[in-house]
Protein backbone atom coordinates (compact mmCIF):
# COMPACT_ATOMS: atom_id res chain seq x y z
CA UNK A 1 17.81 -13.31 -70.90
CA UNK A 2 14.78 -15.06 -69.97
CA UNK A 3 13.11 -13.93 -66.97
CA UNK A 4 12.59 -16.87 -63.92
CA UNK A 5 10.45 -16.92 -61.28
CA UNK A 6 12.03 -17.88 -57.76
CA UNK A 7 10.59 -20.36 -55.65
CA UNK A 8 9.44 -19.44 -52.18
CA UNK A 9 12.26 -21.28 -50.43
CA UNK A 10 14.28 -19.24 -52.33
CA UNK A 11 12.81 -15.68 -51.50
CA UNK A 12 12.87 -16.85 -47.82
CA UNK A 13 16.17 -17.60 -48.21
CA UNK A 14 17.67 -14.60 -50.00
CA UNK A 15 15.80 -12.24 -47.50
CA UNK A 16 16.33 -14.28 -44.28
CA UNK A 17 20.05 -15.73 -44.98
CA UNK A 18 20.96 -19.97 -45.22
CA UNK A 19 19.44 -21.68 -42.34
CA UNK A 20 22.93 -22.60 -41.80
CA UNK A 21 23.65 -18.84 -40.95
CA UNK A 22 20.48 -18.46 -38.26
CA UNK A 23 21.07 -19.55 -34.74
CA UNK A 24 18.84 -22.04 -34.24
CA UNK A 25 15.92 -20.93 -31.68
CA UNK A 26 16.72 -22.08 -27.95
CA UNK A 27 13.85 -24.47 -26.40
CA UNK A 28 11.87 -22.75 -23.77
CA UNK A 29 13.14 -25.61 -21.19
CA UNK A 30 16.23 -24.85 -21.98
CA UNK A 31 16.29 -21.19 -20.99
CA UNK A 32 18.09 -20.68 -17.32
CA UNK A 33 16.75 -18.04 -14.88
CA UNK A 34 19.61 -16.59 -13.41
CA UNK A 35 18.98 -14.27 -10.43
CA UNK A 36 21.65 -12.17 -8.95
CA UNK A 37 22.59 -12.95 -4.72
CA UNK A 38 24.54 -10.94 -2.51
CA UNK A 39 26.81 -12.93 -0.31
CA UNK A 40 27.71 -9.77 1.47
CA UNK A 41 23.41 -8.59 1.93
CA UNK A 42 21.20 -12.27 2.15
CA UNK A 43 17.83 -11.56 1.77
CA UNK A 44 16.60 -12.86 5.20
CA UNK A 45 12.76 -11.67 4.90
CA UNK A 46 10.79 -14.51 3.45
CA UNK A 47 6.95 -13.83 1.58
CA UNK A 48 5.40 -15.64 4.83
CA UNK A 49 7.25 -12.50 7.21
CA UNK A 50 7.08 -9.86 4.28
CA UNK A 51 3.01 -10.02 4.76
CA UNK A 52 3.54 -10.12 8.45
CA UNK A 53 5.15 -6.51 8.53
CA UNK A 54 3.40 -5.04 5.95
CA UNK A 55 0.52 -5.83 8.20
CA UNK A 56 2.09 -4.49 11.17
CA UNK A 57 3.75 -1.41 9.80
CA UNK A 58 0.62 -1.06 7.49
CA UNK A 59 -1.55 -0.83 11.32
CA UNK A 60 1.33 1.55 12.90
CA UNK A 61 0.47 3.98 9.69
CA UNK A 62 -3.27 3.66 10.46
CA UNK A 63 -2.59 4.59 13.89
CA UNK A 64 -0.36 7.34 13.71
CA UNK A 65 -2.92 8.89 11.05
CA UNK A 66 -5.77 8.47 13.33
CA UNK A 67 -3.55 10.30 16.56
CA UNK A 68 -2.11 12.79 14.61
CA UNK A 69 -5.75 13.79 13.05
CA UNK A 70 -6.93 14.51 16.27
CA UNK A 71 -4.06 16.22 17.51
CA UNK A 72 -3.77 18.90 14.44
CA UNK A 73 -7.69 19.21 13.85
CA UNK A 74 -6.99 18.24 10.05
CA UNK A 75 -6.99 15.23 7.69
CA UNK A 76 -3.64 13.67 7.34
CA UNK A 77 -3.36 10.37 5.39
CA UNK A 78 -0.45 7.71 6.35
CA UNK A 79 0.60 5.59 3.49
CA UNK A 80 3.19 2.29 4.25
CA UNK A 81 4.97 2.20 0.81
CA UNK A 82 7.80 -1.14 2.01
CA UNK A 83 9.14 -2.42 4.37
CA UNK A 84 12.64 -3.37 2.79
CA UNK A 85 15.91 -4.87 3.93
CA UNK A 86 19.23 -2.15 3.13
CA UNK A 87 22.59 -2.03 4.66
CA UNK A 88 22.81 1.21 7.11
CA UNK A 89 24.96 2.51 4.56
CA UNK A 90 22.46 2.57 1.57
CA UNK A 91 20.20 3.91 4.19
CA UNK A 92 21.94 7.10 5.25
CA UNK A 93 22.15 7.57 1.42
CA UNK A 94 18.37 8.03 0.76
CA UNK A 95 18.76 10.44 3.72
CA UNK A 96 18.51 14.50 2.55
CA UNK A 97 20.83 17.26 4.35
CA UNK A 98 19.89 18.60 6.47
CA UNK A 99 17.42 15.50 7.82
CA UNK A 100 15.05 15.07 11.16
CA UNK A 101 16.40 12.07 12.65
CA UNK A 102 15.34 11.14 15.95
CA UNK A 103 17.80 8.39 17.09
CA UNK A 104 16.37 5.94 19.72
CA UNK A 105 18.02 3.16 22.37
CA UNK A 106 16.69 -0.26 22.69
CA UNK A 107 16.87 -2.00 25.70
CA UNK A 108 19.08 -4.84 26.53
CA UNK A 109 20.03 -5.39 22.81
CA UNK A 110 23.96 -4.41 23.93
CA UNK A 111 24.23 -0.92 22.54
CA UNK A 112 21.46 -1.27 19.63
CA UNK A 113 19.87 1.84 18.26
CA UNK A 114 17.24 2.55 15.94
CA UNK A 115 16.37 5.81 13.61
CA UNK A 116 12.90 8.07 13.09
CA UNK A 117 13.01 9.93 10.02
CA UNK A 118 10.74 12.38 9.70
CA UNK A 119 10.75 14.34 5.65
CA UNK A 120 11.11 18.27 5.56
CA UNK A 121 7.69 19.07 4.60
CA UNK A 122 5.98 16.69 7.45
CA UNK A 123 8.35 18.42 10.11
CA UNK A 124 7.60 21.66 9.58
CA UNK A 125 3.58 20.81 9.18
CA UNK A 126 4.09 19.62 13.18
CA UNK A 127 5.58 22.56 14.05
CA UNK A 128 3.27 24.67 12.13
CA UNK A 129 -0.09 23.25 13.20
CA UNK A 130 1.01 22.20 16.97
CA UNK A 131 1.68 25.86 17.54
CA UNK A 132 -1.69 27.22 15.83
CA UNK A 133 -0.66 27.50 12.00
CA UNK A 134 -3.17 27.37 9.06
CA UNK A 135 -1.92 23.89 8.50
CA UNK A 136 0.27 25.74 5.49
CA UNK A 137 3.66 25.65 6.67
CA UNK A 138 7.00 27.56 4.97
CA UNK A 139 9.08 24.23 4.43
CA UNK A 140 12.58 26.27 4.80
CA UNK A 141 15.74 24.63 3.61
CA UNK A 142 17.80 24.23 6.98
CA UNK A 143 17.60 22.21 9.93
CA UNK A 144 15.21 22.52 12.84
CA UNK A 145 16.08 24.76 15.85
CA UNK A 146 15.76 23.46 19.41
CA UNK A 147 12.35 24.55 19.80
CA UNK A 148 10.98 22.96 16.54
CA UNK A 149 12.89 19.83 17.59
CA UNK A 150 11.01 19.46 20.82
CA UNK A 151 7.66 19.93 19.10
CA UNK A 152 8.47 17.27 16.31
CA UNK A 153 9.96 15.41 19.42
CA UNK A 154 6.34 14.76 20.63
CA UNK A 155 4.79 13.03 17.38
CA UNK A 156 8.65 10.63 17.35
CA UNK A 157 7.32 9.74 20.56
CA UNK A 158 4.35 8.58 19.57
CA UNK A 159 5.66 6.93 16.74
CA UNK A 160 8.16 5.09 19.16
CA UNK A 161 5.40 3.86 21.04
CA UNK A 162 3.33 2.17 18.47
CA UNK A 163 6.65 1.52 16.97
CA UNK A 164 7.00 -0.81 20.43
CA UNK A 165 3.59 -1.92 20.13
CA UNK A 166 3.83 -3.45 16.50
CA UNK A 167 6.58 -5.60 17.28
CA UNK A 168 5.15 -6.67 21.02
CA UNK A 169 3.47 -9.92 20.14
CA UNK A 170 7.18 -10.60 18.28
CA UNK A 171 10.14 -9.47 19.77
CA UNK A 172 9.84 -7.00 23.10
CA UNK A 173 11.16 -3.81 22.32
CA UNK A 174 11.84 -1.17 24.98
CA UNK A 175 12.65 2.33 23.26
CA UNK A 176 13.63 5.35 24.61
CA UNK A 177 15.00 8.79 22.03
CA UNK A 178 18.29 9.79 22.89
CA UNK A 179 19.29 12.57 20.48
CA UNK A 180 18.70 14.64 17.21
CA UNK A 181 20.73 14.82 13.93
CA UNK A 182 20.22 16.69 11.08
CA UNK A 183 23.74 15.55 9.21
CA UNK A 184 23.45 12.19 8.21
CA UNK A 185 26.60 10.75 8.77
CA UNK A 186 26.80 11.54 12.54
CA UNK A 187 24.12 8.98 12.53
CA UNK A 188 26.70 6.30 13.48
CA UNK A 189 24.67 3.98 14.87
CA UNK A 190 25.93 0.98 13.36
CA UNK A 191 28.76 -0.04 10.56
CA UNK A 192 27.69 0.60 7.07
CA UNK A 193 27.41 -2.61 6.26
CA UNK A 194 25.29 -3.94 8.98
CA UNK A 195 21.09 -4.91 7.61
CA UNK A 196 18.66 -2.68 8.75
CA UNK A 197 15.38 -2.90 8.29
CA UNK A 198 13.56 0.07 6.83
CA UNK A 199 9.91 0.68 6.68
CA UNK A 200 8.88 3.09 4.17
CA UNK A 201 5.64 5.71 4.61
CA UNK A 202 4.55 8.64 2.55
CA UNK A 203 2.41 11.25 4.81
CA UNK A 204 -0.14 13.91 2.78
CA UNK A 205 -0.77 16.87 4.35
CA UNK A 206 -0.95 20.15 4.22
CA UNK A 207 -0.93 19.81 0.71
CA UNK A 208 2.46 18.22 0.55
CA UNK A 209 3.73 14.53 0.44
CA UNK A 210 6.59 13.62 2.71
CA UNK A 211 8.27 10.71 4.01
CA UNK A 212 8.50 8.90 7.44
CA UNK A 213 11.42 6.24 7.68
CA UNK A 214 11.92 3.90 10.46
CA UNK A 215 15.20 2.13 10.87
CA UNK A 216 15.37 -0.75 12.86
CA UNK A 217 18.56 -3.68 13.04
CA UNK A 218 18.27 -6.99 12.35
CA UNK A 219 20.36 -7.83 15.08
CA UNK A 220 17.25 -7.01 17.46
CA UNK A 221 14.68 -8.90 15.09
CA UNK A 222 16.98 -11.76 14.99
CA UNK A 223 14.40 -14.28 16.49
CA UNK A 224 10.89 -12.42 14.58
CA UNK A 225 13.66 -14.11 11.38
CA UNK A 226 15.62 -17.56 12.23
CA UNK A 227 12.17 -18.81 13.88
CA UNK A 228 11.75 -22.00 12.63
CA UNK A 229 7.80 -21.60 12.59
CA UNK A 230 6.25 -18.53 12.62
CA UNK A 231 3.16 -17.64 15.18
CA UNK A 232 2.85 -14.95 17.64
CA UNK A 233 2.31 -17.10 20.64
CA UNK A 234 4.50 -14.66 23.36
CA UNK A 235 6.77 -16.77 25.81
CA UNK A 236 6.24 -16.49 29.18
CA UNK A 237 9.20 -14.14 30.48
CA UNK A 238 11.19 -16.02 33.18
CA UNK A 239 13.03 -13.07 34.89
CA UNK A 240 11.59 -11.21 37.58
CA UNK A 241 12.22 -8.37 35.80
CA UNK A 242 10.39 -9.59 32.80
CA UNK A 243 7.25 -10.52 35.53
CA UNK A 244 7.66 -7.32 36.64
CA UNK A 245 6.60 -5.43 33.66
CA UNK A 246 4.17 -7.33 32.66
CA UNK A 247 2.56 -6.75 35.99
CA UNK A 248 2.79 -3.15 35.40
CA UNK A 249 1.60 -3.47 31.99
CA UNK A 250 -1.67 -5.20 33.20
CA UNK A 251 -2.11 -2.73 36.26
CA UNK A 252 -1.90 0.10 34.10
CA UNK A 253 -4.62 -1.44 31.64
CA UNK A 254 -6.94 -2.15 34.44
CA UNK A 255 -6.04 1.62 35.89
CA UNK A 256 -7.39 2.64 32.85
CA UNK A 257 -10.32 0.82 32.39
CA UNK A 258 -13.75 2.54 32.85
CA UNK A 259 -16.55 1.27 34.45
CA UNK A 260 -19.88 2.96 35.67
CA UNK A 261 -20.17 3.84 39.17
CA UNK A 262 -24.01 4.85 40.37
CA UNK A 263 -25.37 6.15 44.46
CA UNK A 264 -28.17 4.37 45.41
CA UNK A 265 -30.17 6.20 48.29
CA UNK A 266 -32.35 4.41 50.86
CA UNK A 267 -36.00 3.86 49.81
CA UNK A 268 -38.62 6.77 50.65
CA UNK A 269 -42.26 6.82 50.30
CA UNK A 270 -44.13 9.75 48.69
CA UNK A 271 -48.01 10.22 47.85
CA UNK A 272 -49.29 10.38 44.83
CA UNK A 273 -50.29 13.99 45.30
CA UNK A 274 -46.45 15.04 46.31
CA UNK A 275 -45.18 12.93 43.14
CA UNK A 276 -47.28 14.58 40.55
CA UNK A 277 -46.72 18.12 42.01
CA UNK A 278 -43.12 17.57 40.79
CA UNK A 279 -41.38 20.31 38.46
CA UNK A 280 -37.72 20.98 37.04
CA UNK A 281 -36.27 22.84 39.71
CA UNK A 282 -38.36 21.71 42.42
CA UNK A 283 -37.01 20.45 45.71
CA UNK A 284 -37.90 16.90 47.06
CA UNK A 285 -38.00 16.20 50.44
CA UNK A 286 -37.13 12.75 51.49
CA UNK A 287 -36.78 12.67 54.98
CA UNK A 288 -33.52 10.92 55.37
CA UNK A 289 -30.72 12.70 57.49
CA UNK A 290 -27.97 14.17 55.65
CA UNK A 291 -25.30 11.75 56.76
CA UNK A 292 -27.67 8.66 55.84
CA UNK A 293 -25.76 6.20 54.10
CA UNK A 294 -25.96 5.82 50.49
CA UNK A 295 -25.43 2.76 48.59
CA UNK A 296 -22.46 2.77 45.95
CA UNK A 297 -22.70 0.72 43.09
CA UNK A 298 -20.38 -0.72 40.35
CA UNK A 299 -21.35 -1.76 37.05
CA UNK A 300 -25.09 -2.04 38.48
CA UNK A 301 -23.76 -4.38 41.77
CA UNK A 302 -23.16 -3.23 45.29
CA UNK A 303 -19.57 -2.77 46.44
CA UNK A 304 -19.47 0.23 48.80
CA UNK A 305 -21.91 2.22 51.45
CA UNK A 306 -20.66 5.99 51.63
CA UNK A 307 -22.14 9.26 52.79
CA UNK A 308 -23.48 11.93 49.84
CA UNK A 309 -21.89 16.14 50.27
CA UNK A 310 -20.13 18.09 48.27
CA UNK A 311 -16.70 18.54 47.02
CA UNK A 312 -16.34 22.70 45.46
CA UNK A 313 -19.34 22.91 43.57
CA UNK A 314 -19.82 19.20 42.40
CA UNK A 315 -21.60 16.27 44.53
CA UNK A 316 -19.79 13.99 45.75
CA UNK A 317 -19.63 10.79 47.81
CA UNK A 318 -17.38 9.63 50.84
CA UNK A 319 -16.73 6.07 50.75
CA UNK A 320 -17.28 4.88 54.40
CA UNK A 321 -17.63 0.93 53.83
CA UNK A 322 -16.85 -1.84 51.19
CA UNK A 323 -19.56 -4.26 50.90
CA UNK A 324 -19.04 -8.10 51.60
CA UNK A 325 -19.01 -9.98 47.59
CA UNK A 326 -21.13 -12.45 47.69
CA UNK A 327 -20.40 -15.91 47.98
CA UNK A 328 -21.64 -18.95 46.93
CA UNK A 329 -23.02 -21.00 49.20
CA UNK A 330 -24.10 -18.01 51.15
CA UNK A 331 -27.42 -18.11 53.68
CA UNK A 332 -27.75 -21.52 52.28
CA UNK A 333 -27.65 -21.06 48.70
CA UNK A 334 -25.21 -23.41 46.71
């Protein structure tokens, strides 16, 4: 039989099948992306408000790290990992047992609570270093006793507070704990199904990585969500209730403002010979009776008179008078 050489259409053909038997390639603008939606679960948190809490939540971590530094004289490092939108029912399902959930109230939002979760490992480095530890704590598998709640309790306050503070410029939050629970389904805080939003933070130290969860509804964020535009101009509050606390809020920021306070004694003349004999230690006399009055000033400018004495052991002032501000226009100047 003579031998015959095949063709290259044919060795593509015997090795690759008829083109009649491939399915024909599908044109790239053809192809569909099909993404999956959850009637039940919308995603409500657009890109534009995703950056806006990572930002906030990603400040929150920065602060907490900073506080909690100072407090337990050792380097702790705050990581936000998400912020993420579950139902509560997925969310008490990434919760261990026994947890350290602090559950907190929110204000007039009809009933609304929220949820501090703080990881085995980061509890029990509070309790260790807040009561003198080496900052190497025996993470022990079982829930905290009273006394090691109340000790945690103080860092879930702070974290409710700059919890509060985040979401100011957004929606007011007032939030005040309530209780601990270290089963995860007595957290009933809401049905299983309801959104929550969850923001996600991994805390290093003591040599071990934990987690920090905070649990907040979306009923309560409703408006930081449906806004139409989104800027963080506040609304001015219309109830006297609302005018109230802001009032408060301001007087308690200018409470706590410093400012330098100086005595100013009357003039006195000394000779040269008295002002060069000067030493540390040495005793000046000025002359001046001991209830002359002094001159108290603020931030370099007059606003008291008051006599100098003593208090204990420290010097002191009595204010006696509050000096006049001056006015424009005053002995004829305009």
């Amino acid at each position: 039989m003579a031998s015959e050489s095949l063709s290259q259409q044919e060795i593509d053909l015997l090795f690759g099948g008829s083109a009649a038997t491939r399915p024909a390639p599908v044109p790239r603008a053809q192809r569909i992306d099909v993404q999956v939606y959850d009637f039940r679960r919308p995603n409500r948190i657009s890109k534009d408000r995703m950056r806006a809490l990572e930002a906030m939540y990603g400040l929150l971590a920065k602060s907490l790290e900073s506080w909690l530094t100072s407090r337990v004289r050792e380097q702790v490092e705050i990581m936000l990992l998400g912020v993420e939108q579950f139902s509560f029912g997925e969310f008490l399902l990434s919760l261990p047992t026994p947890c350290n959930s602090y559950v907190f109230d929110i204000a007039d939002s009809g009933g609304q609570q929220g949820v501090i979760d703080f990881g085995r490992e980061f509890a029990y480095f509070v309790v260790d270093r807040f009561l003198g530890g080496n900052g190497v704590p025996a993470v022990l598998d079982r829930a905290l006793s009273p006394l090691e709640r109340m000790i945690v309790r103080l860092v879930a306050d702070r974290v409710q507070t700059l919890l509060s503070e985040a979401w100011q410029d957004h929606v007011r939050l007032e939030l005040t704990l309530n209780r601990f629970e270290s089963i995860p389904d007595m957290l009933q805080i809401a049905n299983r199904e309801d959104p929550v939003l969850v923001a996600n933070m991994e805390v290093l130290a003591g040599g071990h990585r934990s987690s920090l969860l905070l649990c907040l509804p979306f009923a309560v964020l409703e408006k930081f969500f449906t806004s139409s535009g989104f800027s963080r101009v506040r609304v001015v509050p219309g109830t006297a209730r609302d005018r109230a606390a802001d009032r408060e809020a301001i007087e308690e920021t200018l409470r706590s403002t410093h400012v330098s306070v100086s005595v100013r004694l009357p003039a006195v003349r000394l000779s040269m010979r008295d002002l060069s004999s000067l030493r540390p230690g040495g005793v000046l006399l000025t002359g001046l009776a001991p209830d002359t009055e002094a001159e108290v000033l603020v931030s370099g400018k007059p606003r008291f008179r008051g006599v100098a004495g003593r208090v204990g052991r420290k010097v002191a002032v009595r204010i006696t008078a509050v000096e006049e501000p001056d006015r424009p226009g005053a002995n004829g100047e305009n």
